[in-house]
Protein backbone atom coordinates (compact mmCIF):
# COMPACT_ATOMS: atom_id res chain seq x y z
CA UNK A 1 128.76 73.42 132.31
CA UNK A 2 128.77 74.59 129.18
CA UNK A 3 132.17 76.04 126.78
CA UNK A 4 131.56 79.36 124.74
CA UNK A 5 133.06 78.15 121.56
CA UNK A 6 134.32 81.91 120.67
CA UNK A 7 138.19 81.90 119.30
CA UNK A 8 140.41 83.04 121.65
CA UNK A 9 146.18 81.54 148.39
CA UNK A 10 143.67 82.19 149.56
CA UNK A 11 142.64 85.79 150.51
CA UNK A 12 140.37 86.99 152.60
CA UNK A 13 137.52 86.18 154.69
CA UNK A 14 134.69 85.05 151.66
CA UNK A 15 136.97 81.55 151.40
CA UNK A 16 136.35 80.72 155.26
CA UNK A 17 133.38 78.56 154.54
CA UNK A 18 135.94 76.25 152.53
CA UNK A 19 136.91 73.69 155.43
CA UNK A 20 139.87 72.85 157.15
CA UNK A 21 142.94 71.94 155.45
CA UNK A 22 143.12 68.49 153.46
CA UNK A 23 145.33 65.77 154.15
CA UNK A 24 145.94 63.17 151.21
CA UNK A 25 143.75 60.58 151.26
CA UNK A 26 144.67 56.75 152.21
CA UNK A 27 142.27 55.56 149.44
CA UNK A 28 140.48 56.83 146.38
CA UNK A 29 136.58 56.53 146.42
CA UNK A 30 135.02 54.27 144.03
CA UNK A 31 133.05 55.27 141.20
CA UNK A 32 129.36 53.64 140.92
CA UNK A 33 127.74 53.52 137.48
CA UNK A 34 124.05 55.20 138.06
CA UNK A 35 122.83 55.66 134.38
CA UNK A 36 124.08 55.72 130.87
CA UNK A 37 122.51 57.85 127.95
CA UNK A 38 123.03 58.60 124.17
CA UNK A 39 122.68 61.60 124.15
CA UNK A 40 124.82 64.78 126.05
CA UNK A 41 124.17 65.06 129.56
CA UNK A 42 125.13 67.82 131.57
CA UNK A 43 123.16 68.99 134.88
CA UNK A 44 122.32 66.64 137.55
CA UNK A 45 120.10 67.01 140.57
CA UNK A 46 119.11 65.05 143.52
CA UNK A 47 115.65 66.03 145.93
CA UNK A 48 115.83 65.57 149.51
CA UNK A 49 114.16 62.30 149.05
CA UNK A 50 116.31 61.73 146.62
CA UNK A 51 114.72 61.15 142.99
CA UNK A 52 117.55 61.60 140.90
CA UNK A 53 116.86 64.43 137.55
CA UNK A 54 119.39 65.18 134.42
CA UNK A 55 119.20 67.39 131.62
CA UNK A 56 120.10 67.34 128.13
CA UNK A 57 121.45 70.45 126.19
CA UNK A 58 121.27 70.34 122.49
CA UNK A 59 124.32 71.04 121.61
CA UNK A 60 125.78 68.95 118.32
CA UNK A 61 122.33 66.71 118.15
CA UNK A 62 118.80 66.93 118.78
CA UNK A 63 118.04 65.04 122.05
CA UNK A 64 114.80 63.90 122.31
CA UNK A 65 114.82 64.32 126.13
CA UNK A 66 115.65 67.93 127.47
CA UNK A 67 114.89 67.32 131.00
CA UNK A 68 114.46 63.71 132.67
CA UNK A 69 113.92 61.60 136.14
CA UNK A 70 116.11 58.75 136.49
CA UNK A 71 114.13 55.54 137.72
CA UNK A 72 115.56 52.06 138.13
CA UNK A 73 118.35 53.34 135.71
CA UNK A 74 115.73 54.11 132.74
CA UNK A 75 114.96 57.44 131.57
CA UNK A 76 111.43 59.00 132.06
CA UNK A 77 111.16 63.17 130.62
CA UNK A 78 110.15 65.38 132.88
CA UNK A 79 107.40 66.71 134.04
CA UNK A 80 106.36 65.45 130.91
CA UNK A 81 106.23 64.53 127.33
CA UNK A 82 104.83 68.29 126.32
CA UNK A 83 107.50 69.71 128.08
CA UNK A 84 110.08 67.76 126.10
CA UNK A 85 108.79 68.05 122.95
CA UNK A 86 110.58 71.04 121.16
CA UNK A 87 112.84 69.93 118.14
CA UNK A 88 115.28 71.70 116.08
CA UNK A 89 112.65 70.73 112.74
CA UNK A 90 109.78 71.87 114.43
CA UNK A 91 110.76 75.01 115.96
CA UNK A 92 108.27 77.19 114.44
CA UNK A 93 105.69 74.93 115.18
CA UNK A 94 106.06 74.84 118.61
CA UNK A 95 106.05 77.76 120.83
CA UNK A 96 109.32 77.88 123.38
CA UNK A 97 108.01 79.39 126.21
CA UNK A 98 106.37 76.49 127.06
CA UNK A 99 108.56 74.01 125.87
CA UNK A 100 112.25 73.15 126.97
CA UNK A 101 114.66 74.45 124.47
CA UNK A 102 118.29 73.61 125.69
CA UNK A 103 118.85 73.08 128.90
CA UNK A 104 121.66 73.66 130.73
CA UNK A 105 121.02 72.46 134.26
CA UNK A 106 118.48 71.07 136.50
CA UNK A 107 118.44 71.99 140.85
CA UNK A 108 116.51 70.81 143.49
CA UNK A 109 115.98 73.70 145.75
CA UNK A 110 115.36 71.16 148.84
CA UNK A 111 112.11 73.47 149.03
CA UNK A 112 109.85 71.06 147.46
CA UNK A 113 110.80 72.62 144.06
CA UNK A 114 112.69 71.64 140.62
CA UNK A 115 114.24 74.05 138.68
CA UNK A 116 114.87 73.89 135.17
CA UNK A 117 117.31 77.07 133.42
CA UNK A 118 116.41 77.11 129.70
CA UNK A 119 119.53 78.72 127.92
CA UNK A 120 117.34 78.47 124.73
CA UNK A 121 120.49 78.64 122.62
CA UNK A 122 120.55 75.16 120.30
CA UNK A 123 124.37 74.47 119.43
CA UNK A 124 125.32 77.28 121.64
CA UNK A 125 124.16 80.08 118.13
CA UNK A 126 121.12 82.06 118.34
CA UNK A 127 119.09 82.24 121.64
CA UNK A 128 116.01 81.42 120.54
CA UNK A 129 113.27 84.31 121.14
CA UNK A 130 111.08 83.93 123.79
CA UNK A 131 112.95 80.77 125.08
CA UNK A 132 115.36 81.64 127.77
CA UNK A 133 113.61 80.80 131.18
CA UNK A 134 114.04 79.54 135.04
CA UNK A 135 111.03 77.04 135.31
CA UNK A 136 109.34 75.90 138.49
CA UNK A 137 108.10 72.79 138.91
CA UNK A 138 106.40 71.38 141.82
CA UNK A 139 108.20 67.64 142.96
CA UNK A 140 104.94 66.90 144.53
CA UNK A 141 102.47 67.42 141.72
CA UNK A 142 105.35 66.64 138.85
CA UNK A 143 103.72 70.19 137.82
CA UNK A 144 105.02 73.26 136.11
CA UNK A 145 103.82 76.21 138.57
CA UNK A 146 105.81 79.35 137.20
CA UNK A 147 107.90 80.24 134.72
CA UNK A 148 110.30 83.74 134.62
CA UNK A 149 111.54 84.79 131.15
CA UNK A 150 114.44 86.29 130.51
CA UNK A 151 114.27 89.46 128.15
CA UNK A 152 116.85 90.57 125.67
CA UNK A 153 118.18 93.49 128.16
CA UNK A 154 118.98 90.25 130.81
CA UNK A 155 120.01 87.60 128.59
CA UNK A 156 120.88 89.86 124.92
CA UNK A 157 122.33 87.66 122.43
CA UNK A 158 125.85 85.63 123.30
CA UNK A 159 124.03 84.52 126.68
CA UNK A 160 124.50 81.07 127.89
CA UNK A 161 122.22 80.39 131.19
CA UNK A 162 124.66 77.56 132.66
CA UNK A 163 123.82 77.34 136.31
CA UNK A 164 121.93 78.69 139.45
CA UNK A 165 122.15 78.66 143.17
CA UNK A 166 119.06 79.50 145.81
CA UNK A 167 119.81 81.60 148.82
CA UNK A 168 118.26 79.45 151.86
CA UNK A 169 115.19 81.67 151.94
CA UNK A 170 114.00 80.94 148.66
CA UNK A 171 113.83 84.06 147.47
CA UNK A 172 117.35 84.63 145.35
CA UNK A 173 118.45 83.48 142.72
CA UNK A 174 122.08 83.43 141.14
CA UNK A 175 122.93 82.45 137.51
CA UNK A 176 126.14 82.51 135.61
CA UNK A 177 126.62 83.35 131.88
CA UNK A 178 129.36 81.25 130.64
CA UNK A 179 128.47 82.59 126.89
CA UNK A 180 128.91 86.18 127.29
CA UNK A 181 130.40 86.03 130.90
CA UNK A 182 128.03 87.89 133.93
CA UNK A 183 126.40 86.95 137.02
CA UNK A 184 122.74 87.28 136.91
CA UNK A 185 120.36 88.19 140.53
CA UNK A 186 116.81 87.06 139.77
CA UNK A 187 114.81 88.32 142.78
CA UNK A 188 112.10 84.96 142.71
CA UNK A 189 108.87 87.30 144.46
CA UNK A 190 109.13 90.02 142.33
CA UNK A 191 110.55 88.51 138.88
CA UNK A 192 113.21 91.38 138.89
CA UNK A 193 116.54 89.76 136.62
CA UNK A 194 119.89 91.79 137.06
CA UNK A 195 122.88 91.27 135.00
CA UNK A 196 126.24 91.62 136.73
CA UNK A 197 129.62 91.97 135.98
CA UNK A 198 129.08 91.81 132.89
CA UNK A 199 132.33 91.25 130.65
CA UNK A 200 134.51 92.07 133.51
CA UNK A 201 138.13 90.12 133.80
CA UNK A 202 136.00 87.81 136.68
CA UNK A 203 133.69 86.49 134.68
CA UNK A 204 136.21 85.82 131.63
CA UNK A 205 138.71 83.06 130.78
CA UNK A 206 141.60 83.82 131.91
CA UNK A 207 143.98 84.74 129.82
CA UNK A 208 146.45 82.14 128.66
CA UNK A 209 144.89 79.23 130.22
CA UNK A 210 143.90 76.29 127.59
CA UNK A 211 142.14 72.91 129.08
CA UNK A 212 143.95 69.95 128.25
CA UNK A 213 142.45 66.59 128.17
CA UNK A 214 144.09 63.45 127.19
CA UNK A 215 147.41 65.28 128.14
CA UNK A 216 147.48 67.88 125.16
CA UNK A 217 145.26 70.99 124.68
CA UNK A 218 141.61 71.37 123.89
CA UNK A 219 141.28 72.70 120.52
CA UNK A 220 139.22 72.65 117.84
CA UNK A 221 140.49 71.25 114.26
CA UNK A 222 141.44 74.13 112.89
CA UNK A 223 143.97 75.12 116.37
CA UNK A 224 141.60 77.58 117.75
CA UNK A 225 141.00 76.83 121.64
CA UNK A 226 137.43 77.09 122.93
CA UNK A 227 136.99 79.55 125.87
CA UNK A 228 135.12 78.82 128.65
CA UNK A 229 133.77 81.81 130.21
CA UNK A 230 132.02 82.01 134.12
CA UNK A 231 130.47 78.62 134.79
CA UNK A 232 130.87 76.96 137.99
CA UNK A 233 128.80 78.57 141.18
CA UNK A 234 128.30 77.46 144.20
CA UNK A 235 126.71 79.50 147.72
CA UNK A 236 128.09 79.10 151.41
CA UNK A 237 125.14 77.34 153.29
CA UNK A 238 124.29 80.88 154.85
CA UNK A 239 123.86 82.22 152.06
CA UNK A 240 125.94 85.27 152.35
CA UNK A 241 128.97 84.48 149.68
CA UNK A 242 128.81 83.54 146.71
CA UNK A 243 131.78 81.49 144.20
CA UNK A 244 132.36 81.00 140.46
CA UNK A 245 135.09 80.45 137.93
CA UNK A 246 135.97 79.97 134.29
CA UNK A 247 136.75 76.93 133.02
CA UNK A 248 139.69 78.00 131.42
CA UNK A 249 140.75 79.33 134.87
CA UNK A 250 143.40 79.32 138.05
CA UNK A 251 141.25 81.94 140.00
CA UNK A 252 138.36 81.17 142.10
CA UNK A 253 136.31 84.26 142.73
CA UNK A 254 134.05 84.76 145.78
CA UNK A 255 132.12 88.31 147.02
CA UNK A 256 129.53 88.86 149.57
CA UNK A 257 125.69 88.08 148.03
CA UNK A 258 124.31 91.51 149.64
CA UNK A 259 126.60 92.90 147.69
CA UNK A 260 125.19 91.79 144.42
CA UNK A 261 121.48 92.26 145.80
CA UNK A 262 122.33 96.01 146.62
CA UNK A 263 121.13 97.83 143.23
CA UNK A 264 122.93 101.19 144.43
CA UNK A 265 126.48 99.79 143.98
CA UNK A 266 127.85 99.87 140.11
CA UNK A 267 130.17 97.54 138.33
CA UNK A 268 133.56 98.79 140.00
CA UNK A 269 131.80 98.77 143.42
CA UNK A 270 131.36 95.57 143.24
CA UNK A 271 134.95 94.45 141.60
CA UNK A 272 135.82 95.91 144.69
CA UNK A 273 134.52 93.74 147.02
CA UNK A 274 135.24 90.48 145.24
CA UNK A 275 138.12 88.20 146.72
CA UNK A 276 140.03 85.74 144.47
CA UNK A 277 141.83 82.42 145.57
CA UNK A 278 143.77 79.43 143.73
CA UNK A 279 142.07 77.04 142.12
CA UNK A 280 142.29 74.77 138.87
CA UNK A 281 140.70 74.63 135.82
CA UNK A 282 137.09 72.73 136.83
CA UNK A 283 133.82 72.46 136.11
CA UNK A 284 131.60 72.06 138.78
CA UNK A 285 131.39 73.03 142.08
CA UNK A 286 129.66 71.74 145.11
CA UNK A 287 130.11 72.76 148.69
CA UNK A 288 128.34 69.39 150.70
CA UNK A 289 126.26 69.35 153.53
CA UNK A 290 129.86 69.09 155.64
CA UNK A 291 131.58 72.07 154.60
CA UNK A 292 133.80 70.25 151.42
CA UNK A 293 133.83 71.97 148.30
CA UNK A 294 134.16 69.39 145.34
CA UNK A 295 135.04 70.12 141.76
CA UNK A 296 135.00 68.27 138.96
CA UNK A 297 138.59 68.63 136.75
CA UNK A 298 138.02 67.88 133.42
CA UNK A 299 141.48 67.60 132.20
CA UNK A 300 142.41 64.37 135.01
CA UNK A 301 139.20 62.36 134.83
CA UNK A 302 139.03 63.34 138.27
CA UNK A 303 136.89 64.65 141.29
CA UNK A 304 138.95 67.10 143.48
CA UNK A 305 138.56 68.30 147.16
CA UNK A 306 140.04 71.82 147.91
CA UNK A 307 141.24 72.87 151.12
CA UNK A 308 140.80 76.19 152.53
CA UNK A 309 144.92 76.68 151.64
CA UNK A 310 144.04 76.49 148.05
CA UNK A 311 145.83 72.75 147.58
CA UNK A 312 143.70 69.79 146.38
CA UNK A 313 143.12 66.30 146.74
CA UNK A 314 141.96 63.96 143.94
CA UNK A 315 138.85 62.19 145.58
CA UNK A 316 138.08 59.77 142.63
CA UNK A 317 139.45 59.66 139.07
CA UNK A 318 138.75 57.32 136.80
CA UNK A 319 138.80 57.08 132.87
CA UNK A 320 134.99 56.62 132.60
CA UNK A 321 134.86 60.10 134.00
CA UNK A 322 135.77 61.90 130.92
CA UNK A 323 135.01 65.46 131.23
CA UNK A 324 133.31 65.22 134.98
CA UNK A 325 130.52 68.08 134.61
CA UNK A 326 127.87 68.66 137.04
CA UNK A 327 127.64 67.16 141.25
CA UNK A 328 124.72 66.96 143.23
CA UNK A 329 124.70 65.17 146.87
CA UNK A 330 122.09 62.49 147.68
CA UNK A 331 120.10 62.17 150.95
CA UNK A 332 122.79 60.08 152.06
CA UNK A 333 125.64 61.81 151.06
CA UNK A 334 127.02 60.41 148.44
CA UNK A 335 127.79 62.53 145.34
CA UNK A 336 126.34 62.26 141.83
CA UNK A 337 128.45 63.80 139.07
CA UNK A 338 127.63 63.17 135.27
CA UNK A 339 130.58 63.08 132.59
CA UNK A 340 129.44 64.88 129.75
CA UNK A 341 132.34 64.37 127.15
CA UNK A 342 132.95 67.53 126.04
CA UNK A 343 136.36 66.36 124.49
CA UNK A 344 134.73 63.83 122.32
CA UNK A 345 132.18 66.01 120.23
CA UNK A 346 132.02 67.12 117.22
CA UNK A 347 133.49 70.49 118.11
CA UNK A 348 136.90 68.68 118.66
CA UNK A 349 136.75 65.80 116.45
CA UNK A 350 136.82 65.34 112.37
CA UNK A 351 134.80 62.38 112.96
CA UNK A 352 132.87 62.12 116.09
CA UNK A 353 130.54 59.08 116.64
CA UNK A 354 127.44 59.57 118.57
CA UNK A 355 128.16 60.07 122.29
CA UNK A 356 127.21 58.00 125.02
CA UNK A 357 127.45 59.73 128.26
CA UNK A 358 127.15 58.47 132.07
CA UNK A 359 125.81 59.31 135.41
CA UNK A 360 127.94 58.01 138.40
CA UNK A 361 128.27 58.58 142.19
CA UNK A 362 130.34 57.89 144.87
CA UNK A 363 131.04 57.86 148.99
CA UNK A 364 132.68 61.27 149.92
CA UNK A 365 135.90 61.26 152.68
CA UNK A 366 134.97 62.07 155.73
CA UNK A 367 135.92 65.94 156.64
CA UNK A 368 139.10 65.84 158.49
């Protein structure tokens, strides 16, 4: 996840893929401490055998990590040190195409494969040139084995790179733009990036909607809310519909992903084919490996369940989980979500001490 800080039931077919409807649940799950960090985290990822990776934007401080494995609780960058070591002082010493800038999220493709998406945009201001980029890296050889750049035309200036899904061939991939707002089709043979509904009202904040946390509204200290543009996605397991939302959202979008593959439709084309549904404002999404689709809501502490009816059911909250960001799901099911803190940065706060952020996971309810 990932806010731009500019100043500002269920319908149709595409939501089938949601599960059955949700009763409440007897009991909460129980939130398990994994790792803690001082610095922002934000993506987390899991490989089939499950080696656990985060990532580290640099948002409001220089992290010295960008992208790192979790092992025995301790913190080891990833692939590499030379990978990690671009800094804010030293960026015109070192070249960013081959170095993690800021990182938005990290997925394990359950291919053999970790990707890394490089929004290259320190503090969320200026992308920096040549630095927005999907890398590949190979879980077997802890090697970097391609690397697709993003040009100005597919990523122009405004662009935040805040998350990706793989169709289960391998071959797709699907990015939202939660700075401008857009939905970007990288075709992973050919290197081909398209940018999608771009600026249209599904990729936006809606209109009206601020995230509260703590019980009042998110905003900055001079009154001006943040908006939070496109950010969660998540595929069906077949790979034929695709999901986002907003943040500051009530509408969870879904259309068909031949749809956005087919380069003859145009913009309206495909407005026309998207179907919207009820949701809240979250952060991330996750469908499991049973058919549930999680998401994390930010403004309860919480980890939500939504039915295919549009209602949900809190899963876990806890006040540990401030601002519940990214979810992966382990090899044995459980799910790993990171709390990232948004609330508590400098953005919001006067005076904002140095963040210490978490990695936790818990035991899913069994589908009903």
């Amino acid at each position: 996840m990932i806010p731009s800080l500019r100043s500002c039931c269920l319908a149709g077919i595409a939501f089938a893929a949601l599960g059955p409807a949700v009763p409440a649940l007897a009991q909460k799950a129980r939130l398990e401490p994994v790792a803690a960090f001082p610095h922002q985290v934000t993506g987390v990822t899991v490989s089939k055998d499950g080696r656990v990776f985060v990532n580290f934007p640099r948002w409001t401080d220089d992290a010295p990590v960008s992208v790192g494995e979790v092992k025995g609780g301790r913190l080891v960058p990833y692939p590499d040190t030379a990978w990690n070591a671009w800094r804010n002082v030293k960026r015109d010493e070192v070249t960013p195409n081959d170095h993690f800038v800021c990182v938005q999220s990290v997925v394990a493709d359950g291919r053999g494969s970790l990707w890394v998406l490089d929004a290259a945009a320190p503090a969320l201001e200026q992308i920096v040139k040549g630095g927005p980029k999907l890398v590949k890296v190979d879980l077997a050889t802890n090697k970097v084995v391609k690397s697709y750049p993003f040009d100005e035309r597919s990523a122009p200036q405004g662009t935040y790179l805040n998350d990706i899904r793989f169709s289960p061939d391998g071959r797709w991939g699907y990015i939202t733009d939660s700075g401008r707002g857009a939905i970007l089709v990288i075709d992973l043979e050919s290197g081909e990036i398209r940018r999608l509904l771009d600026g249209v009202s599904s990729t936006q904040a809606e209109k009206g909607v601020v995230v509260k946390t703590d019980g009042q509204e998110l905003r900055r200290p001079d009154g001006r809310a943040p908006v939070f543009n496109a950010d969660g996605i998540e595929l069906s397991k077949d790979g034929a519909t695709l999901y986002w939302q907003a943040i500051s959202s009530r509408t969870l979008y879904s259309v068909p992903t031949d749809a956005l593959r087919d380069p003859a439709l145009q913009t309206a084309d495909l407005e026309a084919k998207i179907q919207k549904g009820a949701t809240v404002p979250a952060d991330g999404l996750w469908l499991s490996s049973r058919g549930q689709m999680f998401m994390t809501s930010p403004e309860d502490d919480s980890v939500k369940l939504r039915a295919q009816d549009g209602t949900f059911t809190t899963v876990v909250q806890d006040p540990k989980l401030r601002w519940p960001d990214t979810m992966s799901e382990g090899p044995d099911g459980r799910i790993y979500v990171t709390s990232s803190r948004i609330q508590d940065n400098a953005w919001f706060k006067t005076t904002s001490p140095s963040i210490r952020t978490e990695l936790f996971r818990f035991a899913p309810p069994p589908p009903r």
